[in-house]
Protein backbone atom coordinates (compact mmCIF):
# COMPACT_ATOMS: atom_id res chain seq x y z
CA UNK A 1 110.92 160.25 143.22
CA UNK A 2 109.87 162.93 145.64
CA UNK A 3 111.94 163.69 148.68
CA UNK A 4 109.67 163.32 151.91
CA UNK A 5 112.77 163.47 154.39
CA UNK A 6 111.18 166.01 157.31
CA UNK A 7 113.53 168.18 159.33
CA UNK A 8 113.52 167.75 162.81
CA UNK A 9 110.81 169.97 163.90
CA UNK A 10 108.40 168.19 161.32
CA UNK A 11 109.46 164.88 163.13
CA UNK A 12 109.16 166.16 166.31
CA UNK A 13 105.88 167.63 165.80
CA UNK A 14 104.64 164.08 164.39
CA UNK A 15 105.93 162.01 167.24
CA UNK A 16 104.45 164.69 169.97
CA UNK A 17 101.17 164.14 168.41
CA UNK A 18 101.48 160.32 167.67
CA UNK A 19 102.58 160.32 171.15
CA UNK A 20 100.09 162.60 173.28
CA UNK A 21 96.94 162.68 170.89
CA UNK A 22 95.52 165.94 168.68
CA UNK A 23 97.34 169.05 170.20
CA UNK A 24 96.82 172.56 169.85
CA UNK A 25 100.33 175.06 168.17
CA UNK A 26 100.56 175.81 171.79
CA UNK A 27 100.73 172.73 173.82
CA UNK A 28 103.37 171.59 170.88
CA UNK A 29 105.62 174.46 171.06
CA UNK A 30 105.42 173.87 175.50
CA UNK A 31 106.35 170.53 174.85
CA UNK A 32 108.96 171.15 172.29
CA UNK A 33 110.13 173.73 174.16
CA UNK A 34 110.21 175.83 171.07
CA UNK A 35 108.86 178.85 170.11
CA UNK A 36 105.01 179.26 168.56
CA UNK A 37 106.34 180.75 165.64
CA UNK A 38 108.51 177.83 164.71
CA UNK A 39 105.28 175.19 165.48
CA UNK A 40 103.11 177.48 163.69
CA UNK A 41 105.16 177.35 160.16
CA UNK A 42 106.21 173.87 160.73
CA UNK A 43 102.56 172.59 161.33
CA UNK A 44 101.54 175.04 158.39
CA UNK A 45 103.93 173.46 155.88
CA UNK A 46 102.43 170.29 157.05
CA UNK A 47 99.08 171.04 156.73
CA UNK A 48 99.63 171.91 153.21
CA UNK A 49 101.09 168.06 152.63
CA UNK A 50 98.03 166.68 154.35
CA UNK A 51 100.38 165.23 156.52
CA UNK A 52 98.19 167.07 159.34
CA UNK A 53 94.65 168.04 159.51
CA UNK A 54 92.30 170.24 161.82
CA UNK A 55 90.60 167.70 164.27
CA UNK A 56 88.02 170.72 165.75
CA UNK A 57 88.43 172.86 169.12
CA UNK A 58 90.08 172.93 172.41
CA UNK A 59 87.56 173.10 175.70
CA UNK A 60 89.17 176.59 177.45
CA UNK A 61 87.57 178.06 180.39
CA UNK A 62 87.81 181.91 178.48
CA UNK A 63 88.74 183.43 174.87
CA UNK A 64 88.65 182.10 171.33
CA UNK A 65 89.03 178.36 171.22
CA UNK A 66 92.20 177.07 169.60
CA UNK A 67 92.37 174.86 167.13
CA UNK A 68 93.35 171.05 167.70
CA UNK A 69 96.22 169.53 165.27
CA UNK A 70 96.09 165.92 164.80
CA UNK A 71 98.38 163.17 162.13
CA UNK A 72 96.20 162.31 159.09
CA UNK A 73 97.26 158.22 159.43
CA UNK A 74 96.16 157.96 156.15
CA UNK A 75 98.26 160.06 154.15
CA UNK A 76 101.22 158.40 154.37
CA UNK A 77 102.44 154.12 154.54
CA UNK A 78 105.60 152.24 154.71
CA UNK A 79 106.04 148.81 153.15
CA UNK A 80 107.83 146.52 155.47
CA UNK A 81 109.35 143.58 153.77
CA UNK A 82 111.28 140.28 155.32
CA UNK A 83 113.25 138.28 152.60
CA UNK A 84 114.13 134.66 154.23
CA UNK A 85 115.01 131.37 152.75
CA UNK A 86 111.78 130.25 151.21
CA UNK A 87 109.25 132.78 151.79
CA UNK A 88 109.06 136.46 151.73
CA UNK A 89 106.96 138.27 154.56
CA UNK A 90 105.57 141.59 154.30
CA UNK A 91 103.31 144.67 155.88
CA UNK A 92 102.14 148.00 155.61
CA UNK A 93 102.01 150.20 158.42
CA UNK A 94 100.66 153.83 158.87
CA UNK A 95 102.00 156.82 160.44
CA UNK A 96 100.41 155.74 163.85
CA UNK A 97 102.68 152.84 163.93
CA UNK A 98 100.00 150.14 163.03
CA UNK A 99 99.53 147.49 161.20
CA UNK A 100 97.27 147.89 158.21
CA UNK A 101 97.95 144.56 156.41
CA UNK A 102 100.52 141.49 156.68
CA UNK A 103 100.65 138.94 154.17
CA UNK A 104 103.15 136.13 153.05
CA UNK A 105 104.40 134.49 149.83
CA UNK A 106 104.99 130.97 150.61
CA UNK A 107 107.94 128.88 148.96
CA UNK A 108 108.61 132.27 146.51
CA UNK A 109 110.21 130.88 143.70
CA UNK A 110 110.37 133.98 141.53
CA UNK A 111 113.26 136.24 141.94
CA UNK A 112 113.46 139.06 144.90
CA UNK A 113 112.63 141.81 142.67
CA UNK A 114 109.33 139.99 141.39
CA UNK A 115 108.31 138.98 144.50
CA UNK A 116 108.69 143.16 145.52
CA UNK A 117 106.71 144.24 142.30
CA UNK A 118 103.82 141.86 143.10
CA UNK A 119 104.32 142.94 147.00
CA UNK A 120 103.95 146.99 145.80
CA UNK A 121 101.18 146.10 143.55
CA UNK A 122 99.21 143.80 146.02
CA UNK A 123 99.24 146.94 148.56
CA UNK A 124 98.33 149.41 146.26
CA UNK A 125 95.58 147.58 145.24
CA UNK A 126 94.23 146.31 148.68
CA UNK A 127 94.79 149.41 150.13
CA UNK A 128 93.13 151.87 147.58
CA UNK A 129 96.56 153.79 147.56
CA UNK A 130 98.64 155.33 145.34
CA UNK A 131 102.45 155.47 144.82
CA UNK A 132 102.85 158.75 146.21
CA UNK A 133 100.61 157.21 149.83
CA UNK A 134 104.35 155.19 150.04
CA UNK A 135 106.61 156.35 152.24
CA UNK A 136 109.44 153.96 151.50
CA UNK A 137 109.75 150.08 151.30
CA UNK A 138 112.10 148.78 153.89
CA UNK A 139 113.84 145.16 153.55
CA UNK A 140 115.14 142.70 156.01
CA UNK A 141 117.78 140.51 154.90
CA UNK A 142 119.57 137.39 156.85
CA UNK A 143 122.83 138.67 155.85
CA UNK A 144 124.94 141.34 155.12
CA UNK A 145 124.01 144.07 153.79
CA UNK A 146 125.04 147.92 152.48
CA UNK A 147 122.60 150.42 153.29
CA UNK A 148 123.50 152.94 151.04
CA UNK A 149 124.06 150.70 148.07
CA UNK A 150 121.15 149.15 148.87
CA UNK A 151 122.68 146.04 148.38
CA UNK A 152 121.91 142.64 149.49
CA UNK A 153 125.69 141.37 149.92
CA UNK A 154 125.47 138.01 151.43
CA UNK A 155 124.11 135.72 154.04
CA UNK A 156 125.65 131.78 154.60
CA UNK A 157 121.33 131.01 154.80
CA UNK A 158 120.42 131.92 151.67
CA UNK A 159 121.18 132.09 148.16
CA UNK A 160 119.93 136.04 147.02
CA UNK A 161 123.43 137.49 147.30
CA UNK A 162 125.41 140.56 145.84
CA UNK A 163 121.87 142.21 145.11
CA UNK A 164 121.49 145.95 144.32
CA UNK A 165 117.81 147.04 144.50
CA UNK A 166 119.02 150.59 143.16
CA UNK A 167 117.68 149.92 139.87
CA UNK A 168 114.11 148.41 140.91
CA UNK A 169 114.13 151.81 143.55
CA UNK A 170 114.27 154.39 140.23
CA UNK A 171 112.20 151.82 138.02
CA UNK A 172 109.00 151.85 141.33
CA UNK A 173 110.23 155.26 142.17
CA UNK A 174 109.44 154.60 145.94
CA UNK A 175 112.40 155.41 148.32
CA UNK A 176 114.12 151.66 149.73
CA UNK A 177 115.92 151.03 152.55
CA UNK A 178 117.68 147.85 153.47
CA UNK A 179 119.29 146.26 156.91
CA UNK A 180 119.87 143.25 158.29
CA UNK A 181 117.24 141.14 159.83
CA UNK A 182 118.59 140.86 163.24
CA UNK A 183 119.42 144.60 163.41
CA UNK A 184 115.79 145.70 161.94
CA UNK A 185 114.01 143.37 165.01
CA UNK A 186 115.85 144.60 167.42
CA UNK A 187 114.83 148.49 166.30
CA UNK A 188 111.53 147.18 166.08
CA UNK A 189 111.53 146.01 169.59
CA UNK A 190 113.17 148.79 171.19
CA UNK A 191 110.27 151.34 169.55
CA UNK A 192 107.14 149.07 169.86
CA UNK A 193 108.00 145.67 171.16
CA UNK A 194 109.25 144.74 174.49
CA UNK A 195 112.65 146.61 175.15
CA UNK A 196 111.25 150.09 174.96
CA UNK A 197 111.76 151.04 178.20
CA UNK A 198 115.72 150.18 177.94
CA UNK A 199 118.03 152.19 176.27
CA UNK A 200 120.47 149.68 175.55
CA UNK A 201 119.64 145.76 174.51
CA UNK A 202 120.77 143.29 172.59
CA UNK A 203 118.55 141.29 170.47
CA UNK A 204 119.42 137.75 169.32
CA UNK A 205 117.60 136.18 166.86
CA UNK A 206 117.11 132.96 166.59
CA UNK A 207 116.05 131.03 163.50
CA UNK A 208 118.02 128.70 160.49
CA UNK A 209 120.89 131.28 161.53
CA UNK A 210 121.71 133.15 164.73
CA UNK A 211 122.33 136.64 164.25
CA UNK A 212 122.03 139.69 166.91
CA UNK A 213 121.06 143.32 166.96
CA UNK A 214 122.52 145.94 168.79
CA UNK A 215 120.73 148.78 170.41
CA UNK A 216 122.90 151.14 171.76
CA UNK A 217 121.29 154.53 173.34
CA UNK A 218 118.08 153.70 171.78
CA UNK A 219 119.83 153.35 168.12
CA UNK A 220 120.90 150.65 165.99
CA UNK A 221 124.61 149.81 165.63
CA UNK A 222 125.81 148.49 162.05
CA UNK A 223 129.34 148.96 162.95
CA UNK A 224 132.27 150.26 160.73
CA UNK A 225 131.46 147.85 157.73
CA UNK A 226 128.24 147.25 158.69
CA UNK A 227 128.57 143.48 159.55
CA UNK A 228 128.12 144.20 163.94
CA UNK A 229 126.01 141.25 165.17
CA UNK A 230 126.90 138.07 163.40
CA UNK A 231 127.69 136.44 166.55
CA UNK A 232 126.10 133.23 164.94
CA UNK A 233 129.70 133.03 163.75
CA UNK A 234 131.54 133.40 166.94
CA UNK A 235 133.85 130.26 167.87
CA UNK A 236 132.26 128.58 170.83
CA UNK A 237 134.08 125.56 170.53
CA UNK A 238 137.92 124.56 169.11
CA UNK A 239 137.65 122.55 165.77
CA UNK A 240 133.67 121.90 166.48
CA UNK A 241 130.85 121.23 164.27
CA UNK A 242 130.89 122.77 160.62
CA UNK A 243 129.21 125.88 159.75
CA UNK A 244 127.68 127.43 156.81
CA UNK A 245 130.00 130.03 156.69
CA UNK A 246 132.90 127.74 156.39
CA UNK A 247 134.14 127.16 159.70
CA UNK A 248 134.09 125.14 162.73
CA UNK A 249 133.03 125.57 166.43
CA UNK A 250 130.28 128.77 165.47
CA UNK A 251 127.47 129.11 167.60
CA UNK A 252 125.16 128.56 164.88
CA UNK A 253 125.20 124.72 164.36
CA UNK A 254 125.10 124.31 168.11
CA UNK A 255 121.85 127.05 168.33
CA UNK A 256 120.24 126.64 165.02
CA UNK A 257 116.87 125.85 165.12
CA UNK A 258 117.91 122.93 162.66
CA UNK A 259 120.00 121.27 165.36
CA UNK A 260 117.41 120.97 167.49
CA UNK A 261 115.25 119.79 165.19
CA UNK A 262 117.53 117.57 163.84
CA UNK A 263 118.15 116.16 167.57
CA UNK A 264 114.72 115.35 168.17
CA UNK A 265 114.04 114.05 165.07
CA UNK A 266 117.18 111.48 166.10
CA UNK A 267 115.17 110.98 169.38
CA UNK A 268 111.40 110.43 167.35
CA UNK A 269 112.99 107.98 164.76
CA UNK A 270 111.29 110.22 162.54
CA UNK A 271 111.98 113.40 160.31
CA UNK A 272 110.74 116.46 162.05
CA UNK A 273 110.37 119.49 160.05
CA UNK A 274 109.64 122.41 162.44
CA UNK A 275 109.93 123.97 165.91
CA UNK A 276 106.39 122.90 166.30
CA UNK A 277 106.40 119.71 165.19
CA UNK A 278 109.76 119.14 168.24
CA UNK A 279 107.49 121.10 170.97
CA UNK A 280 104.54 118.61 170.21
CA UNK A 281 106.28 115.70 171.23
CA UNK A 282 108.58 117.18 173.54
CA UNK A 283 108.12 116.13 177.06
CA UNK A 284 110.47 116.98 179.69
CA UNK A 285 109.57 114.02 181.98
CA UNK A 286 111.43 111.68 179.55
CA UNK A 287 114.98 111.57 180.07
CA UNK A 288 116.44 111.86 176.26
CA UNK A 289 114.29 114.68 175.61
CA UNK A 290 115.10 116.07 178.72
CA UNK A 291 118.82 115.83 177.80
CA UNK A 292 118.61 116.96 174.56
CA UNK A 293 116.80 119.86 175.81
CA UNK A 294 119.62 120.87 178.06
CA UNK A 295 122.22 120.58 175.85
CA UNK A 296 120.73 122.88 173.42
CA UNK A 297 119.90 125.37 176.41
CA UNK A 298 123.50 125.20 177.88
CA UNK A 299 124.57 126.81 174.41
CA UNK A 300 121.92 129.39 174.17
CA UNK A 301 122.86 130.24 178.25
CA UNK A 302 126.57 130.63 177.13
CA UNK A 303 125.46 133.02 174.23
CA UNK A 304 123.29 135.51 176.95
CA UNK A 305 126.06 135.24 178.97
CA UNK A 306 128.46 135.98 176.59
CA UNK A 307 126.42 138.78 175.39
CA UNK A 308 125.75 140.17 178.30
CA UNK A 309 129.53 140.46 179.24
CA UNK A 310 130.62 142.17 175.90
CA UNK A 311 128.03 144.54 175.73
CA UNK A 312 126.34 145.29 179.41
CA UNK A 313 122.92 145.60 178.17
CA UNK A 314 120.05 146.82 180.31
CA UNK A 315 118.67 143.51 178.86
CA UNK A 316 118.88 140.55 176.14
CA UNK A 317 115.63 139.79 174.21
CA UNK A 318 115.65 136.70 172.49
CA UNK A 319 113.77 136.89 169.75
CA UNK A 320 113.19 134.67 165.96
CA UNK A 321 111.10 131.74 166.08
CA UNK A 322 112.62 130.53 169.39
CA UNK A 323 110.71 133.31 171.32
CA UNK A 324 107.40 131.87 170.24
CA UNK A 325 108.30 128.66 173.03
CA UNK A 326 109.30 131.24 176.57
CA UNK A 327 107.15 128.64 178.60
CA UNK A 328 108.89 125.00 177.33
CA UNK A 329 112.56 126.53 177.53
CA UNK A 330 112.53 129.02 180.39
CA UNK A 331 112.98 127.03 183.47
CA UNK A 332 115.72 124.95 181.96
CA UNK A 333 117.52 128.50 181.15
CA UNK A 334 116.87 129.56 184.87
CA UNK A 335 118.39 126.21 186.09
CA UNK A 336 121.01 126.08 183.83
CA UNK A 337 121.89 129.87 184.99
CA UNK A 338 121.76 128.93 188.64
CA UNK A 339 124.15 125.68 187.56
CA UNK A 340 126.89 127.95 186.19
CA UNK A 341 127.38 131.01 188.02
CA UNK A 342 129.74 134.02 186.90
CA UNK A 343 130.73 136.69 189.93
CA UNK A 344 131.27 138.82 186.91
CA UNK A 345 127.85 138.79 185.45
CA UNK A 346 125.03 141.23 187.12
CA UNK A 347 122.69 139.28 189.64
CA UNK A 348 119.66 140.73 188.05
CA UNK A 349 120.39 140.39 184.40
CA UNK A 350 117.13 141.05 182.53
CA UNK A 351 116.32 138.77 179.34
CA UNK A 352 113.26 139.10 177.50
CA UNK A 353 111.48 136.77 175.09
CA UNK A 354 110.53 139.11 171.99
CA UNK A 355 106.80 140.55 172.15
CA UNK A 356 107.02 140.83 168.08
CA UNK A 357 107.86 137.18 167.30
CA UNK A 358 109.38 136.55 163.71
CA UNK A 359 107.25 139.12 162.62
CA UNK A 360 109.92 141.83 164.12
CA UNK A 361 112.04 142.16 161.03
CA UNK A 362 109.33 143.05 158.86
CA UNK A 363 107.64 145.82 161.45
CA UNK A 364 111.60 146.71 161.81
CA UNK A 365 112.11 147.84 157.80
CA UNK A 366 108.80 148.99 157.98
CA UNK A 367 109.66 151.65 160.85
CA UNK A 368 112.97 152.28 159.29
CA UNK A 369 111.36 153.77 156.28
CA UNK A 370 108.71 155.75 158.28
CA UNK A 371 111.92 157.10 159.92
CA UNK A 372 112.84 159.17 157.73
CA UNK A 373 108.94 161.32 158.18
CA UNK A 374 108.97 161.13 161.64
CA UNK A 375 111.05 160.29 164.69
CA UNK A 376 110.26 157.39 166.90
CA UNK A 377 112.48 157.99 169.92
């Protein structure tokens, strides 16, 4: 399995291009603020790998025209992959930071490590590429995980638990990485969603679980055993409803995108089975939807609130398939705010509704393995 790691020139160099377009050794080393000897064998070595290529001349008023230095997008992929309940979402994105494919495997039956096999051959295939085009597959997980074990540990929304991929790693002999799904989203937003311009957010996901992301001076934070961000199983309320993870009172039977379903399904008389299905009927002109509304908003208020007191974030982005509905729940969230004021909490609190969607996670492992060729910050 070969070692692509790049030292931080190398990185630099990539993300000054991917950044400001084809450069000559020059302009790199003023904007590195290096010298031209250290671009020059960097961008040499690079050459070599294909990583780079010659994209022609430089217009200069006098003297021999320099050469410009550009990323070869097409040298290099990362497999982005998002395990959840019933289906397993994936994409391939190139050094440029785009999407080159998405797909999904719908009610995935076969095991995790199947479901990867037929996900590397499927992009090898549509793609024309070869192992060695792979940077690295990274996976999302709704749970716990350990990142150097590579190890799926456990998540109370899902039954794949206490899973090493080391094995599958050496038997595809493509580099993995693994995080949590929360965590991965909110890197994704902070390098090309919505909260790039912060240096500090919080991301909450919200889906069949609540989970959150930390972003702390433009970095992820695991924490010291990894498990930072499982606020879905904070106590919100004394001997409340019963969670998954064996408790009572978390926030994630009051905020779970199954309680509201479940409440308008209550309202309906009939079983609703999605997010889509409640925002179809859901009028806020009659007074039980109305209500039921609210109640589920004055929980999700509490949480920003919450979150922005413990952390002081430049913002929260709230993100999983809740974000996809900014224009039904907003103004209840604003009047619910103005309802229940803190003096402690910031006047002009920022929270943002995530640009990526539930496609985050995936374009979050999928950056996390590109990481390691080039830096995005």
């Amino acid at each position: 399995m070969q070692n692509r790691r790049r030292n931080d020139n190398e990185k630099t160099i990539l993300a000054k291009i991917r950044e400001y377009g084809p450069m000559t050794k020059y302009d790199l080393a003023e904007r590195m603020n290096v010298s031209i000897p250290t671009v020059t064998t960097n961008v040499n070595k690079l050459l070599n790998e294909k990583v780079l290529e010659e994209a022609g001349v430089a217009e200069v008023d006098y003297g021999r025209k320099p050469i410009l230095i550009d990323i070869n997008y097409n040298r290099y992929f990362s497999i982005g992959i998002d395990i959840q309940k019933k289906s397993v979402y994936y994409c391939l994105m190139n050094l440029k930071l785009e999407i080159v494919l998405e797909k999904i495997i719908m009610n995935a039956e076969q095991s995790i490590e199947n479901c990867i096999r037929v996900i590397v051959a499927d992009v090898l295939e549509e793609g024309k590429l070869k192992k060695e085009n792979i940077i690295g597959i990274g996976i999302s997980y709704p749970g716990l995980v350990e990142e150097e074990k590579l190890l799926l540990k456990k998540g109370p929304n899902i039954s794949v638990s206490n899973l090493s991929l080391e094995a599958l790693r050496d038997e595809l002999e493509i580099n993995f990485y693994v995080g949590n799904e929360a965590r991965l989203a909110a890197f994704a937003e902070n390098i090309i969603g919505v909260s790039k311009q912060y240096m500090n957010s919080l991301y909450i996901s919200i889906k069949e679980g609540i989970g959150a992301g930390i972003i702390v001076d433009k970095r992820y934070y695991a924490g010291s055993s990894e498990a930072a961000g499982e606020i879905g199983h904070m106590v919100i309320q004394k001997d409340g409803k019963l969670c998954n993870c064996g408790n009572r009172g978390c926030v994630e039977p009051y905020l779970s995108t199954h309680t509201l379903i479940a409440a308008f399904s209550s309202i309906a008389g009939k079983t609703l089975n999605s997010l889509e299905e409640v925002f179809a009927i859901y009028d806020i002109n009659i007074e039980s939807h109305k209500q039921a509304m609210k109640e589920y908003v004055g929980y999700l208020v509490l949480l920003l609130n919450n979150g922005f007191l413990i952390f002081d974030p430049d913002c929260v982005i709230i993100g999983g398939k809740m974000s996809e509905y900014q224009v039904q729940i907003e103004p209840l969230m604003k009047e619910t705010m103005a309802d229940n004021p803190c003096s402690m909490l910031k006047a002009n609190r920022k929270i943002e509704f995530s640009a990526l969607g539930y496609k985050a996670s995936k374009y979050g492992a999928a950056l996390r393995a590109i990481e390691e060729i080039t830096a995005l910050v």
